[in-house]
N, C-alpha and C. Protein backbone atom coordinates (compact mmCIF):
# COMPACT_ATOMS: atom_id res chain seq x y z
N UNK A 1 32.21 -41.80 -18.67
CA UNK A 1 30.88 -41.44 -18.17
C UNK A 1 30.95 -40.21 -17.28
N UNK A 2 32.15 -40.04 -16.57
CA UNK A 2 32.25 -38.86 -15.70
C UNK A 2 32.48 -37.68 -16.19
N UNK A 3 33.12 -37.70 -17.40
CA UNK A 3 33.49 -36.64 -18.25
C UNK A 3 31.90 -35.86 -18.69
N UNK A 4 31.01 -37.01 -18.99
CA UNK A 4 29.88 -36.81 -20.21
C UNK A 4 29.09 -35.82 -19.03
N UNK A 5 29.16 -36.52 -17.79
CA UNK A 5 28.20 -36.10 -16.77
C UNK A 5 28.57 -34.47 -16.21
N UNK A 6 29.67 -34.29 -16.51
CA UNK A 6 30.53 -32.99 -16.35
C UNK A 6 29.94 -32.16 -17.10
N UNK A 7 30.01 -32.89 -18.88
CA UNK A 7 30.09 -30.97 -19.07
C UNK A 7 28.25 -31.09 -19.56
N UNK A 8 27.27 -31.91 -19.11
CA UNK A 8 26.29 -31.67 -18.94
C UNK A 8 26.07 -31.06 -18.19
N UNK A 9 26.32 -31.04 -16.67
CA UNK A 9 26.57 -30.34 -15.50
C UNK A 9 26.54 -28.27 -16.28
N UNK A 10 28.04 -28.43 -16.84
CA UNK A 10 28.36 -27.39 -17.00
C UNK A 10 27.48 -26.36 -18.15
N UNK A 11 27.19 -27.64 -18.85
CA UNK A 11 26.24 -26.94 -20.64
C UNK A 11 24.59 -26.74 -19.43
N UNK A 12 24.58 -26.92 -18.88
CA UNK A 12 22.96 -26.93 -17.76
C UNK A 12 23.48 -25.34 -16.91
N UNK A 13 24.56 -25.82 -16.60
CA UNK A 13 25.04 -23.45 -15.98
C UNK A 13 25.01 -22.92 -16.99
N UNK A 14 25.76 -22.88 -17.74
CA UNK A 14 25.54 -21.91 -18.91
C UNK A 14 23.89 -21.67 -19.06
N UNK A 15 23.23 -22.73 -19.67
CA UNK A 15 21.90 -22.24 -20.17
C UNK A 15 21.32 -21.14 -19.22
N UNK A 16 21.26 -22.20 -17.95
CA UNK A 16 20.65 -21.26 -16.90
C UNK A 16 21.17 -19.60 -17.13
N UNK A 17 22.81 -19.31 -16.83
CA UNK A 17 22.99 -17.97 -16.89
C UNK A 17 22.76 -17.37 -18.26
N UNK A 18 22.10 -18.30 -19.22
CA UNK A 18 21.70 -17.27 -20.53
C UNK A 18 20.46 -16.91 -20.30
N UNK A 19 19.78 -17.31 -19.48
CA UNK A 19 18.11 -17.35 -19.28
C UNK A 19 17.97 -16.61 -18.34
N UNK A 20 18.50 -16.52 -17.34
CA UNK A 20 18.62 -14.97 -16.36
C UNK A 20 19.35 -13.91 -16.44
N UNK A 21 20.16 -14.03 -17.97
CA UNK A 21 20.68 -12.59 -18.06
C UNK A 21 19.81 -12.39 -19.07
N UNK A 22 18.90 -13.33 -19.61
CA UNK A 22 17.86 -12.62 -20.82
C UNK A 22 16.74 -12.10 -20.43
N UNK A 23 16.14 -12.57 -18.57
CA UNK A 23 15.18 -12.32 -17.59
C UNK A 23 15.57 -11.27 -16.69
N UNK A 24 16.50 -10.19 -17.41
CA UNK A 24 16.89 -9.13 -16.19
C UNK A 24 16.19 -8.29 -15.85
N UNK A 25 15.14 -8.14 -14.95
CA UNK A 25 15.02 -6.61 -14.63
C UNK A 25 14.81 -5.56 -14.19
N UNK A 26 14.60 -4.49 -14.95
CA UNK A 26 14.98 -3.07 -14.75
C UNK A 26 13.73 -2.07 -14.30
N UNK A 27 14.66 -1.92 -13.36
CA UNK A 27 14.05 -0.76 -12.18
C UNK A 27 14.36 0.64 -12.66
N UNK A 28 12.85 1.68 -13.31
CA UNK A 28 13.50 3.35 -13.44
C UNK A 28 12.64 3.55 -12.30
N UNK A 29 13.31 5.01 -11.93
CA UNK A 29 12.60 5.79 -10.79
C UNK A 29 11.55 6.93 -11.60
N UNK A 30 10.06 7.08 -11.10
CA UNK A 30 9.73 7.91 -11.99
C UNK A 30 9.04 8.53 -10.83
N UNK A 31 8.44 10.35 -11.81
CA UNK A 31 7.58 10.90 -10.85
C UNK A 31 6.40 10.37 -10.31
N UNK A 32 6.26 10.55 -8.55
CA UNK A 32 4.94 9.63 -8.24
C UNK A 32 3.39 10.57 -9.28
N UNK A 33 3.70 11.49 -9.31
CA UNK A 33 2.76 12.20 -9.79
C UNK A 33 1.99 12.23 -11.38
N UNK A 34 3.42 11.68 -12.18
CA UNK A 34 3.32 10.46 -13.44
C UNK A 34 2.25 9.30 -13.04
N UNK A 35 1.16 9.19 -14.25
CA UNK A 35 0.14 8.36 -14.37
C UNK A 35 0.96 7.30 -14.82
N UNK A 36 1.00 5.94 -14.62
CA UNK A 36 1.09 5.32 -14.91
C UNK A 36 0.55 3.72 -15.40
N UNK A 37 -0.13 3.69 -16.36
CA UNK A 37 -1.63 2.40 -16.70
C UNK A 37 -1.13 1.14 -16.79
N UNK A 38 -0.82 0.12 -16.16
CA UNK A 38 -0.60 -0.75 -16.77
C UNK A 38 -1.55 -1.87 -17.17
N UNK A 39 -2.55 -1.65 -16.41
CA UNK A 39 -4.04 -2.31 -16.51
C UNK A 39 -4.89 -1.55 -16.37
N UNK A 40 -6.43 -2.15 -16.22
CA UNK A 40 -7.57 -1.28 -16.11
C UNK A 40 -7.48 -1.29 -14.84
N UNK A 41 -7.17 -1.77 -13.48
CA UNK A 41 -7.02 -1.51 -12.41
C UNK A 41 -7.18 -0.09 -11.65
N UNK A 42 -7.88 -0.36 -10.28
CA UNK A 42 -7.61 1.05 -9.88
C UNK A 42 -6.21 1.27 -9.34
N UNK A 43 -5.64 2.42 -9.30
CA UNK A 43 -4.12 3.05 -8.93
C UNK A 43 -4.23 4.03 -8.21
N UNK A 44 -2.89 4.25 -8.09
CA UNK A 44 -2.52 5.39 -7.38
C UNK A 44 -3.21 6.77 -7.80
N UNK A 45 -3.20 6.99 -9.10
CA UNK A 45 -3.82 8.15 -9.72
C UNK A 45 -5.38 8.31 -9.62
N UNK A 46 -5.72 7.09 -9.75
CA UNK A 46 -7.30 7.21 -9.62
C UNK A 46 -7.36 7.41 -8.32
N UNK A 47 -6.95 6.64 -7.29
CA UNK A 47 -7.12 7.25 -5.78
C UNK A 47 -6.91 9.16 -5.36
N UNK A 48 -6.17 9.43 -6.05
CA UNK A 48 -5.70 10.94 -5.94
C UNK A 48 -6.87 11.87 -6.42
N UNK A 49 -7.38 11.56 -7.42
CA UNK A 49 -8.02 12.11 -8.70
C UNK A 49 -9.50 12.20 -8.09
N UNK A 50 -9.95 10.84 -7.27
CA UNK A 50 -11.17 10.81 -6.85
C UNK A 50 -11.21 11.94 -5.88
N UNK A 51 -10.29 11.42 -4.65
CA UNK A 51 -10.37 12.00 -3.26
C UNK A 51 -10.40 13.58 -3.90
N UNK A 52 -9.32 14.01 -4.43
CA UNK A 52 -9.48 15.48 -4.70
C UNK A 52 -11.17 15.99 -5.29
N UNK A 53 -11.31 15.57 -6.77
CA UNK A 53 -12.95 15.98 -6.77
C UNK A 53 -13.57 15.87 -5.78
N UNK A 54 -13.98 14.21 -5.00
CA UNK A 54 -14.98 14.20 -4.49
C UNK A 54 -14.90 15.39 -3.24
N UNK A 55 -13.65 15.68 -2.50
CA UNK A 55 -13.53 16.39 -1.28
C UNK A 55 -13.56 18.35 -2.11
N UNK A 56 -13.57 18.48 -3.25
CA UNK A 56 -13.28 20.04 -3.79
C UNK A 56 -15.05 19.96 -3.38
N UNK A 57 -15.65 18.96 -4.27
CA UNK A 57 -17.56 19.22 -4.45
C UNK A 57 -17.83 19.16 -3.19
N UNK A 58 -17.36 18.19 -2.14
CA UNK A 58 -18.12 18.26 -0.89
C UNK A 58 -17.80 19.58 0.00
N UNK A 59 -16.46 20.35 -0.15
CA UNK A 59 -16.45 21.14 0.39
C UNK A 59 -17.25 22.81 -0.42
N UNK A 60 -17.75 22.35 -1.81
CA UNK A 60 -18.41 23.71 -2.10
C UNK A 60 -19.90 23.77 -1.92
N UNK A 61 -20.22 22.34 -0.65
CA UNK A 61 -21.70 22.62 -0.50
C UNK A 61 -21.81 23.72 0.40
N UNK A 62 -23.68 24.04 1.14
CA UNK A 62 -23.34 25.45 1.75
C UNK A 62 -23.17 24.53 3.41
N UNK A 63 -23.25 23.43 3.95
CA UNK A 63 -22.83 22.88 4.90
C UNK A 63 -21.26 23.53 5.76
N UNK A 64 -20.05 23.70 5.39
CA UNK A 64 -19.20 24.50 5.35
C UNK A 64 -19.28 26.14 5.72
N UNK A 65 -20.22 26.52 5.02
CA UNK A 65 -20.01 28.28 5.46
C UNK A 65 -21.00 28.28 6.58
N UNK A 66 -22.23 27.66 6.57
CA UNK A 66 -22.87 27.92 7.18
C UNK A 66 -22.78 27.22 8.90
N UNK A 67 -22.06 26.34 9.13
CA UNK A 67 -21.32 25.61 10.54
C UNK A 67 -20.59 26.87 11.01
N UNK A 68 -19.63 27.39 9.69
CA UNK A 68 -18.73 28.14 10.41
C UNK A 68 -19.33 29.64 10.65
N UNK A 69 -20.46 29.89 10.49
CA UNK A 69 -21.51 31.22 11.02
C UNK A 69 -21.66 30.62 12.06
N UNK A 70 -22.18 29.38 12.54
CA UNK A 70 -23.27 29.29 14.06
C UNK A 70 -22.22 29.11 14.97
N UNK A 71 -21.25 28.66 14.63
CA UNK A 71 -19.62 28.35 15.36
C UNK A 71 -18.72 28.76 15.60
N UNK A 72 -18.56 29.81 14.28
CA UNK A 72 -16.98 31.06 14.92
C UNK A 72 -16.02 30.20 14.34
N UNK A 73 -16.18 28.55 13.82
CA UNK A 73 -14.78 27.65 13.96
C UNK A 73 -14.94 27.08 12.46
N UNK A 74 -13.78 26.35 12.35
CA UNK A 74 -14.11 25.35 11.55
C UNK A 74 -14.41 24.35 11.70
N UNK A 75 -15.13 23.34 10.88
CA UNK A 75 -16.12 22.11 11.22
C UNK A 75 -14.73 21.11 11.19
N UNK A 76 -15.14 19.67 12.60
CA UNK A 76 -13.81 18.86 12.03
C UNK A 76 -15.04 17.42 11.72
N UNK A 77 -14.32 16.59 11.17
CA UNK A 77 -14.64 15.19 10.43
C UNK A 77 -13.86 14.51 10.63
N UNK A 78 -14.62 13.37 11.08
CA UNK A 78 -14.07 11.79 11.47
C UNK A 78 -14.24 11.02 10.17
N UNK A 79 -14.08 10.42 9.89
CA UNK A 79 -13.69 9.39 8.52
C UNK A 79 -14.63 8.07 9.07
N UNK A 80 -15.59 7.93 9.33
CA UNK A 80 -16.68 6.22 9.66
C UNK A 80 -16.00 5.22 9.54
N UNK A 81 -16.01 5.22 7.87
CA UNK A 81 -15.50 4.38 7.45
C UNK A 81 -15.96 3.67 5.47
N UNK A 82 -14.96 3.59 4.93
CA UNK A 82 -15.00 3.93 3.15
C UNK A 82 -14.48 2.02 2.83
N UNK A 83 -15.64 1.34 2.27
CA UNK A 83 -15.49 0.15 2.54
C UNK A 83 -15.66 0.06 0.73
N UNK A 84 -14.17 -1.07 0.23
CA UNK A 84 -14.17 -1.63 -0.76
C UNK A 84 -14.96 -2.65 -0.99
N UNK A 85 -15.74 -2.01 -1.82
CA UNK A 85 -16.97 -3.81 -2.63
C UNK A 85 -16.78 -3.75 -4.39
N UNK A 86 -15.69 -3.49 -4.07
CA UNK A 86 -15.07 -3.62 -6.15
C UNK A 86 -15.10 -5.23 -5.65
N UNK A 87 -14.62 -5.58 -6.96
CA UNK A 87 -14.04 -6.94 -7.68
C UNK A 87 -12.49 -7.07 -7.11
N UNK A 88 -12.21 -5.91 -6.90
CA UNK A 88 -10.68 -6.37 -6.41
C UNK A 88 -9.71 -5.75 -5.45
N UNK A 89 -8.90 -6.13 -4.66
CA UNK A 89 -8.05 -5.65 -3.59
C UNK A 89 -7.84 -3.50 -3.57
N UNK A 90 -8.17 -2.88 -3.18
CA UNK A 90 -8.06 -1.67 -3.22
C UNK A 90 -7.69 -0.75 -1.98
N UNK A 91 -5.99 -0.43 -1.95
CA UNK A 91 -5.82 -0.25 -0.55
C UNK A 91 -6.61 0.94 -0.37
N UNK A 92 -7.36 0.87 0.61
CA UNK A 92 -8.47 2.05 0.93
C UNK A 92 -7.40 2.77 2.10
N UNK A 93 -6.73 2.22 2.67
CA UNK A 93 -5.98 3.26 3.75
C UNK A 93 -5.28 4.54 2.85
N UNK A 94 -5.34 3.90 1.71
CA UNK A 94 -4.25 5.29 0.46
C UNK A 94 -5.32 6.10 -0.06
N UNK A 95 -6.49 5.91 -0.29
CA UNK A 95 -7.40 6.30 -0.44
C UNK A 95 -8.19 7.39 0.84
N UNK A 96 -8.32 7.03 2.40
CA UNK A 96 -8.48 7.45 3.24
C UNK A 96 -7.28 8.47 3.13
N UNK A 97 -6.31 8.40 3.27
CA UNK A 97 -5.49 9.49 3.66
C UNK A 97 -5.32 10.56 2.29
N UNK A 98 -5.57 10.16 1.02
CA UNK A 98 -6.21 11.17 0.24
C UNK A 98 -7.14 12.20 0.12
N UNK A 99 -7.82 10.91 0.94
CA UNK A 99 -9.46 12.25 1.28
C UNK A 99 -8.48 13.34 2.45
N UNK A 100 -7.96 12.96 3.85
CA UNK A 100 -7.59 13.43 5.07
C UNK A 100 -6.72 14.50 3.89
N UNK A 101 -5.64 14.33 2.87
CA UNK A 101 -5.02 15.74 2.48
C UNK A 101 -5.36 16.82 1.67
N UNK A 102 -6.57 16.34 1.31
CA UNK A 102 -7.68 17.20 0.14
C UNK A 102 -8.18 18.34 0.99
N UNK A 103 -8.93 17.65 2.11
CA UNK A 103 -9.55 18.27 3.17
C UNK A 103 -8.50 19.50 3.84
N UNK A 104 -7.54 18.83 4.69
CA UNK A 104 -6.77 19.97 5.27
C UNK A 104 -6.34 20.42 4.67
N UNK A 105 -5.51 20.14 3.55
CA UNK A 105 -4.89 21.20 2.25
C UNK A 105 -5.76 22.19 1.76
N UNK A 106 -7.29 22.04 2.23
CA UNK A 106 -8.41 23.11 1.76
C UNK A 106 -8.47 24.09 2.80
N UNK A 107 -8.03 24.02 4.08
CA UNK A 107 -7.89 24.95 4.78
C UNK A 107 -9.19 25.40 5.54
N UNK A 108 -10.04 24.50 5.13
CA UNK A 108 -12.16 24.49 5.53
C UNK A 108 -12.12 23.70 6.19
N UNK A 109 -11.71 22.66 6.92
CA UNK A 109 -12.32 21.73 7.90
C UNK A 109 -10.88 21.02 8.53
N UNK A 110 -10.97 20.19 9.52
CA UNK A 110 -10.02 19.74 10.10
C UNK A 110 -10.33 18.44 10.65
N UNK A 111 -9.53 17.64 11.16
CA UNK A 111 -9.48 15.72 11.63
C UNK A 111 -9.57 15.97 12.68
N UNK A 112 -10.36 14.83 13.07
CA UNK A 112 -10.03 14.05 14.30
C UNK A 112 -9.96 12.38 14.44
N UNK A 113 -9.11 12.43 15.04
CA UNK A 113 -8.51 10.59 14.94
C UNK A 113 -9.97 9.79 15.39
N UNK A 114 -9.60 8.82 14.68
CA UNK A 114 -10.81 7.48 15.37
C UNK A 114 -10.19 6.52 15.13
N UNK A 115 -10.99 5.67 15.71
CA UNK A 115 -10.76 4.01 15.70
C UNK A 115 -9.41 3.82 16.66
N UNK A 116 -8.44 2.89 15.60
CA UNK A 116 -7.33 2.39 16.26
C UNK A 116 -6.44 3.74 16.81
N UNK A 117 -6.18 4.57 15.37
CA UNK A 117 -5.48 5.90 15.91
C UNK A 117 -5.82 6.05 17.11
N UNK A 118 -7.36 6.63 17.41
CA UNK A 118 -7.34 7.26 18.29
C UNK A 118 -7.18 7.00 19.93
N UNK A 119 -7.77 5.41 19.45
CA UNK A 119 -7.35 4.45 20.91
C UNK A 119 -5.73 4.63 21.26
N UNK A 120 -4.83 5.13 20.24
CA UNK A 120 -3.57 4.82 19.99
C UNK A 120 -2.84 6.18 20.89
N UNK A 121 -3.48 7.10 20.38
CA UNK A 121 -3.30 8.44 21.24
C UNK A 121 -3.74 8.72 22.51
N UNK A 122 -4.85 7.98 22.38
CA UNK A 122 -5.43 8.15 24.20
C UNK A 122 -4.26 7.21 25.03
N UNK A 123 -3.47 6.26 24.47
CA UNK A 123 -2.68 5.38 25.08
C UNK A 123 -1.61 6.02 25.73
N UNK A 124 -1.36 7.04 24.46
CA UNK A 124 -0.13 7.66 24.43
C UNK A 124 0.04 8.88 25.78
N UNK A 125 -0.85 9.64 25.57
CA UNK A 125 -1.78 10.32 26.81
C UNK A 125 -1.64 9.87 28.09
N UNK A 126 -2.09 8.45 28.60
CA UNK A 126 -2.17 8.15 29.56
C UNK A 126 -0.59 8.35 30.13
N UNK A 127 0.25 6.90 29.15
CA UNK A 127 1.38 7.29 29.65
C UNK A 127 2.23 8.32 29.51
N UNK A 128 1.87 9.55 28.86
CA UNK A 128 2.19 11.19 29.76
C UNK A 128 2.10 11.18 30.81
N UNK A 129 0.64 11.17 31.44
CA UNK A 129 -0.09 11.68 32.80
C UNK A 129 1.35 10.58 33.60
N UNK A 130 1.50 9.63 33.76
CA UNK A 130 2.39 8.74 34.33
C UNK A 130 3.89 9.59 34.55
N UNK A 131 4.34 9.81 33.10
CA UNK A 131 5.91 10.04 33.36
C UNK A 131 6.26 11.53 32.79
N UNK A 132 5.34 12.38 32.07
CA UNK A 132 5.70 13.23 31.66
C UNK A 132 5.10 14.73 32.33
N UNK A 133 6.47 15.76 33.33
CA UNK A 133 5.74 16.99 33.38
C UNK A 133 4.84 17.56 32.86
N UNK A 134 4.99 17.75 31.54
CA UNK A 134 3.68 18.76 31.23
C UNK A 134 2.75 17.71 30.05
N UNK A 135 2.31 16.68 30.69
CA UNK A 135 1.80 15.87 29.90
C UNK A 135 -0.04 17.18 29.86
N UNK A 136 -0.38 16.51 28.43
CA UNK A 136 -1.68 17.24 28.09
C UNK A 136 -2.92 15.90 28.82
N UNK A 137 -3.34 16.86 29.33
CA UNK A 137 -4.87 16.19 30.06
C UNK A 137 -5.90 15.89 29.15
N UNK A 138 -6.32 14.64 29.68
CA UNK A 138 -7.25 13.59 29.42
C UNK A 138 -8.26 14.62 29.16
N UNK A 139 -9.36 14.20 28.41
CA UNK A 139 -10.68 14.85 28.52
C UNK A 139 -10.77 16.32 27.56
N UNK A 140 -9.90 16.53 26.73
CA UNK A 140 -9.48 17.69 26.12
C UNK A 140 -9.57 17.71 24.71
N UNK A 141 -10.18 16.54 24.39
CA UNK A 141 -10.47 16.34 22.84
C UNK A 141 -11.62 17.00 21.80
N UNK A 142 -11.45 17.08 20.89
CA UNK A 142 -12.35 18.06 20.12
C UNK A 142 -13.23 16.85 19.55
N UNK A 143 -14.39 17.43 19.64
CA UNK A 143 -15.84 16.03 19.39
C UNK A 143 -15.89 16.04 17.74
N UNK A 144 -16.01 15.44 17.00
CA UNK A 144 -16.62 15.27 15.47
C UNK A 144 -17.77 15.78 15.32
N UNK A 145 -17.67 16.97 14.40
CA UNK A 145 -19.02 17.87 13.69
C UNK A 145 -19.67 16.85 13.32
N UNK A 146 -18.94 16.14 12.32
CA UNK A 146 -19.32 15.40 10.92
C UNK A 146 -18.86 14.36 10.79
N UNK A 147 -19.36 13.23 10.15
CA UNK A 147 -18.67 11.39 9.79
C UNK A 147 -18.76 11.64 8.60
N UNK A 148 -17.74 10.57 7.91
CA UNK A 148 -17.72 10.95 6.52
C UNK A 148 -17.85 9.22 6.51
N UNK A 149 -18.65 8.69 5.14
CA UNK A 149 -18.24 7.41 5.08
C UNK A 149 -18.50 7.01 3.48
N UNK A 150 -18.63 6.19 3.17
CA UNK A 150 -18.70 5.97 1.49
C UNK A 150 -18.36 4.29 1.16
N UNK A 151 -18.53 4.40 -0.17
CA UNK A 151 -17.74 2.75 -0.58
C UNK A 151 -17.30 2.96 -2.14
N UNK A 152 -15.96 2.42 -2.37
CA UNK A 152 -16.15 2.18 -4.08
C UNK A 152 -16.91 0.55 -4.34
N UNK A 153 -17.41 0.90 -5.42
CA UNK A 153 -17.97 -0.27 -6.31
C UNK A 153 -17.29 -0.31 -7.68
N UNK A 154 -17.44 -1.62 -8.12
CA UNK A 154 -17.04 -1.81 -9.52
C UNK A 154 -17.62 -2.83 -10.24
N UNK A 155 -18.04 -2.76 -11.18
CA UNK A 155 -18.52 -3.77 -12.99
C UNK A 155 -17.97 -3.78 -13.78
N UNK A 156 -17.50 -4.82 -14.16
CA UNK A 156 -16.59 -5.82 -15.35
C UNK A 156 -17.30 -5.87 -16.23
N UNK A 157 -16.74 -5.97 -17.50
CA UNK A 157 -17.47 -6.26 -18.88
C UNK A 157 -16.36 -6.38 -19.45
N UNK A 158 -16.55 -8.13 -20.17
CA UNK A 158 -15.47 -8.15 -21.17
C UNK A 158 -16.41 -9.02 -22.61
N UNK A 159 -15.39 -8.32 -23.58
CA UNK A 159 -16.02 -9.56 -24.70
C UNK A 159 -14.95 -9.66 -26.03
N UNK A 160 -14.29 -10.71 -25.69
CA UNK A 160 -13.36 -10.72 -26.72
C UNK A 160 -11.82 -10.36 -26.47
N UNK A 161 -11.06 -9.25 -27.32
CA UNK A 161 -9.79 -9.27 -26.25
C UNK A 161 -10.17 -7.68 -25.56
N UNK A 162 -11.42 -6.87 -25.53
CA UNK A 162 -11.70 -5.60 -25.01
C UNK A 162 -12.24 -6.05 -23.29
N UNK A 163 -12.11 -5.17 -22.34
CA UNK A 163 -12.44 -4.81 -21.38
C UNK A 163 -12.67 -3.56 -20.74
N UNK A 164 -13.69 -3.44 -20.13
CA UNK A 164 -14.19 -2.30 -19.68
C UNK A 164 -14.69 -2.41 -18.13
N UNK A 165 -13.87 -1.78 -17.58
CA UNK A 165 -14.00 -1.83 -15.93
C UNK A 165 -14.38 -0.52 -15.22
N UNK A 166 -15.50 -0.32 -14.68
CA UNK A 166 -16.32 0.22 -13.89
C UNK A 166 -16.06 1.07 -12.69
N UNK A 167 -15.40 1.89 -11.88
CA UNK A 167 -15.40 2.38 -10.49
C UNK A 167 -16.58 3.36 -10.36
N UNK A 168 -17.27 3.24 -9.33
CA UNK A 168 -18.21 4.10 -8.88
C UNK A 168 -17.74 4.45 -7.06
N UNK A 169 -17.31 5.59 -6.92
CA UNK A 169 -16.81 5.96 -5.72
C UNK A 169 -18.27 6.49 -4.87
N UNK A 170 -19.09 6.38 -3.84
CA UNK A 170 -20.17 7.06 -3.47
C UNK A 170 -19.69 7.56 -1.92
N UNK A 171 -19.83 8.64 -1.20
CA UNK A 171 -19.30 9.13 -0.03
C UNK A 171 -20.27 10.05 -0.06
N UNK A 172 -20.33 9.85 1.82
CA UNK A 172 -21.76 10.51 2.03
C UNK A 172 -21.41 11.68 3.40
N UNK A 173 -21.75 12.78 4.00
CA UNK A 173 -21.28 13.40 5.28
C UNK A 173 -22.33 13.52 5.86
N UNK A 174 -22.27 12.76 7.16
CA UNK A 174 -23.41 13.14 8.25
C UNK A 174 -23.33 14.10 9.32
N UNK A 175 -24.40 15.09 9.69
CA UNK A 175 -23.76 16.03 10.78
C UNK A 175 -24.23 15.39 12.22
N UNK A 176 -23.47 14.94 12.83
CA UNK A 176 -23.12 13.82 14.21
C UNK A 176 -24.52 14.29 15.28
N UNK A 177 -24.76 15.94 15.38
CA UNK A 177 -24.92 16.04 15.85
C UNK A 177 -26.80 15.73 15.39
N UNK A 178 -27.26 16.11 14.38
CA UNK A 178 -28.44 16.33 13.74
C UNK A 178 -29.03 14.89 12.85
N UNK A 179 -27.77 14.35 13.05
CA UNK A 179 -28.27 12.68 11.68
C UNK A 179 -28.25 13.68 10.61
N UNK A 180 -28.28 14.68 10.09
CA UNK A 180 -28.57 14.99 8.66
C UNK A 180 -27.53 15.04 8.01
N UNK A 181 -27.70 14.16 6.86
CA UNK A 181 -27.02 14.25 5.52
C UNK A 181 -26.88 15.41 5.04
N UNK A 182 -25.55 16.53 5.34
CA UNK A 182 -25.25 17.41 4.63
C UNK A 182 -24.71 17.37 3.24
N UNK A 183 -24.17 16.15 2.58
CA UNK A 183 -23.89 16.15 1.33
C UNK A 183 -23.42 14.80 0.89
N UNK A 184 -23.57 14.27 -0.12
CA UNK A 184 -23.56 13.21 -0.78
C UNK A 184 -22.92 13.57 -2.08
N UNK A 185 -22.13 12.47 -2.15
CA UNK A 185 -21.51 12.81 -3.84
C UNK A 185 -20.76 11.30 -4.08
N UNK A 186 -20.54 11.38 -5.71
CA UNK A 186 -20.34 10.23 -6.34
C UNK A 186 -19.18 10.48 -7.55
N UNK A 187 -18.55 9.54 -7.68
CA UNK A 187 -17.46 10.03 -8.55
C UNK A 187 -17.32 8.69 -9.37
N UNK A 188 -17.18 8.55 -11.20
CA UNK A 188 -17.02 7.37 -11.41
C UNK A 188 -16.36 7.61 -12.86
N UNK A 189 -15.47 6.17 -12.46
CA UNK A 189 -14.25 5.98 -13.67
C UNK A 189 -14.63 5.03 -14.39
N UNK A 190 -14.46 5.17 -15.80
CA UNK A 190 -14.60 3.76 -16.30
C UNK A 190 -13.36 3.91 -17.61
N UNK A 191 -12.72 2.60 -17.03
CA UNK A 191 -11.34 2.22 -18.06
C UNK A 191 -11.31 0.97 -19.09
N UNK A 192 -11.23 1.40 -20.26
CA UNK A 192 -10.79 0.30 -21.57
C UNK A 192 -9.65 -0.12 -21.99
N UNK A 193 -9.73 -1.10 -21.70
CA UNK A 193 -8.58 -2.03 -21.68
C UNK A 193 -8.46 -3.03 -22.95
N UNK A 194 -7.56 -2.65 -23.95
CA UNK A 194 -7.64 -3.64 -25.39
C UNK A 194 -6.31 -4.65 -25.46
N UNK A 195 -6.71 -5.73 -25.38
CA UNK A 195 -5.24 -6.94 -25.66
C UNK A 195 -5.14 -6.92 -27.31
């Protein structure tokens, strides 16, 4: 009986290591800049793809030339806030910082921190003034021209083994100082998906 119980034991390892060397796998490294689909899902690419249009159109309204006539400067923008109401998980912080490199990579407008950041820097600040010689003084911050804020949305449609999934990106810029809506724009994907 001890024998039998043995090489059951042993015929039960084997299987196992045939079943995880048949379950191996494999990791390639590819370019981030390579699309890659594996679903209708939104991705990395669609996040890139949006932020760039939507921030090229918002910066060729005349809002832009005309700030920087009454100002001498360039206009800066705070980010509100870009709230996901898809159907599904969408890291919007990858999305936010898409818009933030569209923008400065355009060389037309410039950031200013909010929210946690910026609570995060004023922190940082203080304890300068505390321990650091040439700490930079409180009160020296550049105010927000402009809020930027927006939401993606999304609609499902399936029938059969086809699917067709929906993004509608909408982002809007307010000038802080006036309430007026200097520009509004909308950007939208829609992906087919066949099993």
């Amino acid at each position: 009986m001890l024998n039998f119980t043995k090489k059951i034991a042993t015929l039960t390892l084997i299987g196992a290591a045939v079943i995880s060397a048949g379950c191996a796998t494999k990791v390639t490294r590819v370019d981030p800049s390579e699309e890659i689909a594996l679903s209708d899902q939104w991705n990395a690419k669609d996040s890139e793809l949006v932020a760039t249009e939507m921030i090229n159109d918002m910066l060729s309204f005349p809002w832009v030339t005309e700030f920087e006539m009454d100002n001498n400067r360039r206009p800066t923008v705070i980010i509100q806030r870009i709230s996901n109401k898809s159907h599904e998980h969408i890291a919007i912080d990858t999305f936010v910082n898409d818009i933030k490199r569209a923008i400065i990579r355009s060389g037309k407008a410039s950031f200013v921190a909010g929210g946690e950041e910026r609570d995060a820097v004023r922190d940082e600040r203080r304890d300068q003034e505390l321990n650091s010689k040439d700490a930079k003084n409180m009160g020296q911050e550049k105010a927000a021209d402009f809020a930027l804020s927006g939401s993606i949305n999304s609609i499902v449609d399936e029938a059969g083994k086809k699917r067709v999934t929906f993004y509608q990106t909408d982002l809007k810029l307010i000038d802080m100082e006036s309430n007026i809506e200097v520009w509004n724009g909308q950007k939208k994907i829609q992906k087919l998906q066949e099993r």
